[in-house]
C-alpha atoms as a PDB file:
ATOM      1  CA  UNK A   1     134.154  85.062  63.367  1.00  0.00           C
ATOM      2  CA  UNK A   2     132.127  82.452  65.285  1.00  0.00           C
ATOM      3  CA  UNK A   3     131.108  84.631  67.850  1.00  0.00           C
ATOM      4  CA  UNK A   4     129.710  87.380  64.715  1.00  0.00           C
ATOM      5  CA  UNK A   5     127.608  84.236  63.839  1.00  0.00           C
ATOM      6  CA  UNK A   6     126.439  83.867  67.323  1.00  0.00           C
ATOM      7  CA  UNK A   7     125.521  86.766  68.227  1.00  0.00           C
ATOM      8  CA  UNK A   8     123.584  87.418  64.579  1.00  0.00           C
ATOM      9  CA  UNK A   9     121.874  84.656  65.390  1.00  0.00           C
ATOM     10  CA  UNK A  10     120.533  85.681  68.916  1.00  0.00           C
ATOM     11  CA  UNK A  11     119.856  88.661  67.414  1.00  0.00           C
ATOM     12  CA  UNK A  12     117.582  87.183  64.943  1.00  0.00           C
ATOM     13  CA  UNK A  13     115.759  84.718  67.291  1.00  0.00           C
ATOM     14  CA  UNK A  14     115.613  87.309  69.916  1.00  0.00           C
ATOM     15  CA  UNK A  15     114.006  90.256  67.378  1.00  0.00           C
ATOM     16  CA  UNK A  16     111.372  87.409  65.975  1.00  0.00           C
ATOM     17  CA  UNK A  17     110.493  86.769  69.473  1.00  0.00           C
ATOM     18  CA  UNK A  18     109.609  90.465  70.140  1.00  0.00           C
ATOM     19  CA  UNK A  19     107.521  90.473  67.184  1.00  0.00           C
ATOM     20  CA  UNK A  20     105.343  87.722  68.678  1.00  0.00           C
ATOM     21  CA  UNK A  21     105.291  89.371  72.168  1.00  0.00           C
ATOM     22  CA  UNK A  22     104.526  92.475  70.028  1.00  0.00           C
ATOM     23  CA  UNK A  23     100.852  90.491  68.313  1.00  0.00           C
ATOM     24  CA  UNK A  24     100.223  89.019  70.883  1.00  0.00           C
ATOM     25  CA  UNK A  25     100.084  92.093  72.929  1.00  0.00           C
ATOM     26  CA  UNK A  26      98.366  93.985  70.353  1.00  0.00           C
ATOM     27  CA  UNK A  27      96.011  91.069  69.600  1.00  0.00           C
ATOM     28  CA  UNK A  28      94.982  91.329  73.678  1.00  0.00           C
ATOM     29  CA  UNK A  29      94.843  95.579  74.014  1.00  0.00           C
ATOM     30  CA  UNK A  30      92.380  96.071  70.931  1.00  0.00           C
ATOM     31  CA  UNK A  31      89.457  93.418  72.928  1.00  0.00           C
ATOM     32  CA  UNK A  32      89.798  95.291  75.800  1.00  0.00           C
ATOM     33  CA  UNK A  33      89.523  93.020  78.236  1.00  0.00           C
ATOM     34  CA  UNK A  34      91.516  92.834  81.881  1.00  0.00           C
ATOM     35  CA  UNK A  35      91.685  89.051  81.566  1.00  0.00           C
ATOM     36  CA  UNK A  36      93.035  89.190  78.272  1.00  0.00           C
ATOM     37  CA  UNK A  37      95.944  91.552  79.225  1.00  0.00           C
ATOM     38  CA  UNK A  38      96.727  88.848  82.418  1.00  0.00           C
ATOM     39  CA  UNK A  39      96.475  86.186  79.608  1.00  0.00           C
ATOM     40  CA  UNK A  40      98.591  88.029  77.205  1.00  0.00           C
ATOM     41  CA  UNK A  41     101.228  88.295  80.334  1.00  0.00           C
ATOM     42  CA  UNK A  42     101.079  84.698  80.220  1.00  0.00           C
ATOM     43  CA  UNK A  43     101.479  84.124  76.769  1.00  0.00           C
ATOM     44  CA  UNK A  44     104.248  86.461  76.733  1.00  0.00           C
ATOM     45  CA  UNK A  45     106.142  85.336  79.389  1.00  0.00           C
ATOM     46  CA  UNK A  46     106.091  81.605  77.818  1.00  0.00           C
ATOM     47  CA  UNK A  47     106.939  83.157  74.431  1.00  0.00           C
ATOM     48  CA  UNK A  48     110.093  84.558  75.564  1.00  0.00           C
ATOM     49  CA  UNK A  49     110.991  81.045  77.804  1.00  0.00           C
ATOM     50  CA  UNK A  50     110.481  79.043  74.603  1.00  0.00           C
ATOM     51  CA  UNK A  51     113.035  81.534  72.591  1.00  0.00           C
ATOM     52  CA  UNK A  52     115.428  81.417  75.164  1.00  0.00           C
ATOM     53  CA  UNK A  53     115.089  77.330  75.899  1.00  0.00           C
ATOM     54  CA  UNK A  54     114.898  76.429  72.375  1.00  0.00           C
ATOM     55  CA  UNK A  55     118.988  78.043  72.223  1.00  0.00           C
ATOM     56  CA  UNK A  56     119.905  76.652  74.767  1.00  0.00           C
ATOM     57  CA  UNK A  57     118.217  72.438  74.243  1.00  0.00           C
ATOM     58  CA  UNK A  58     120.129  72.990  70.519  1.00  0.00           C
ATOM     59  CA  UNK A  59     123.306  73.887  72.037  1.00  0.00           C
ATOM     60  CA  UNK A  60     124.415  70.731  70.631  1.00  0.00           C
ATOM     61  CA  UNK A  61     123.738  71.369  67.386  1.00  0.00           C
ATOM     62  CA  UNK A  62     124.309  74.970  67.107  1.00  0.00           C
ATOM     63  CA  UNK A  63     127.989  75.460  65.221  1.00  0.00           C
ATOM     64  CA  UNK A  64     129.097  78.244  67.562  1.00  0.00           C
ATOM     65  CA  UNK A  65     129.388  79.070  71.499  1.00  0.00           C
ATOM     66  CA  UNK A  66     125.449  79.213  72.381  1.00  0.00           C
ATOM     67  CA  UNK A  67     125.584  81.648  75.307  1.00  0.00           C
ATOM     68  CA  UNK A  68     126.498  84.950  72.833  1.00  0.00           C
ATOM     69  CA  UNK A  69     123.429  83.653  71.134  1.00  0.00           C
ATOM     70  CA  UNK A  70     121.578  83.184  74.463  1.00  0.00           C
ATOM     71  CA  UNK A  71     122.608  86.377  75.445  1.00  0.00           C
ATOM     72  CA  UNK A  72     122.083  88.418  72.112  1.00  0.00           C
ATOM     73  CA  UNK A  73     118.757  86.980  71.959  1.00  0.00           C
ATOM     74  CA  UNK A  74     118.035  88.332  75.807  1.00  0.00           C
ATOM     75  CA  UNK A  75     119.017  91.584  74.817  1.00  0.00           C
ATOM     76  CA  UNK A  76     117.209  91.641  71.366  1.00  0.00           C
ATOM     77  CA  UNK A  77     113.766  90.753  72.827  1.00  0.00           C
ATOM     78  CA  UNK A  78     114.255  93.560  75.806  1.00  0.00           C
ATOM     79  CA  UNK A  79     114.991  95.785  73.017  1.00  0.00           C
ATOM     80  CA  UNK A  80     111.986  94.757  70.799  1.00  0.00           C
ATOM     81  CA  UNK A  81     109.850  95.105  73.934  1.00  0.00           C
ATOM     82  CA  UNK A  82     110.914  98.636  74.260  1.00  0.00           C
ATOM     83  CA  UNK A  83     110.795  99.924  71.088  1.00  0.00           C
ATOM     84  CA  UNK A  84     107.187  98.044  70.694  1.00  0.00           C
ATOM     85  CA  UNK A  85     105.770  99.631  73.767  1.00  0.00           C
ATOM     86  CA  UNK A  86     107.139 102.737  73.171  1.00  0.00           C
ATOM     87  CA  UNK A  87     105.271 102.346  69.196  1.00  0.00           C
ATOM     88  CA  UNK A  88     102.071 101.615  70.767  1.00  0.00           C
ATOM     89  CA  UNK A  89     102.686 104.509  73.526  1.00  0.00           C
ATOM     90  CA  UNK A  90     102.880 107.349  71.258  1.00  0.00           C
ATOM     91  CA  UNK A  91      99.239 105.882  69.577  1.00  0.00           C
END
């Protein structure tokens, strides 16, 4: 059942970390500017390190195996990505 937890978990993180990616990217297409996107990139990119470092510096205090959670998350943020560009595709 501790893996469930884990993974749930991940999930979570992972999906509230796409939402960010998902402002901030909206945030930097509607001012139209090419050094907003590369900043955006930036942003991004750090958004997604801090998700997946913030699992794994409270691996000590996390009450279940942290890489299904490091892993879920991973997977949950290339999902949200998707689904997110895809959204702002069909616009």
């Amino acid at each position: 059942m501790s893996i469930v937890y884990a993974v749930l978990a991940g999930l979570a993180w992972g999906a509230a970390a796409a939402a960010v990616n998902g402002l901030i990217t909206k945030k930097s297409l509607s001012r139209d500017s090419n050094n907003m996107v590369m900043v955006s990139g930036v942003l991004r990119t750090a958004v997604d390190i801090a998700a997946l470092a913030s699992i794994f510096l409270l691996r000590a205090y996390l009450p279940f195996d942290y890489t299904y959670s490091l892993i879920a998350a991973a997977v949950a943020m290339s999902i949200g990505t998707i689904i997110f560009t895809f959204r702002l595709a069909k616009k």
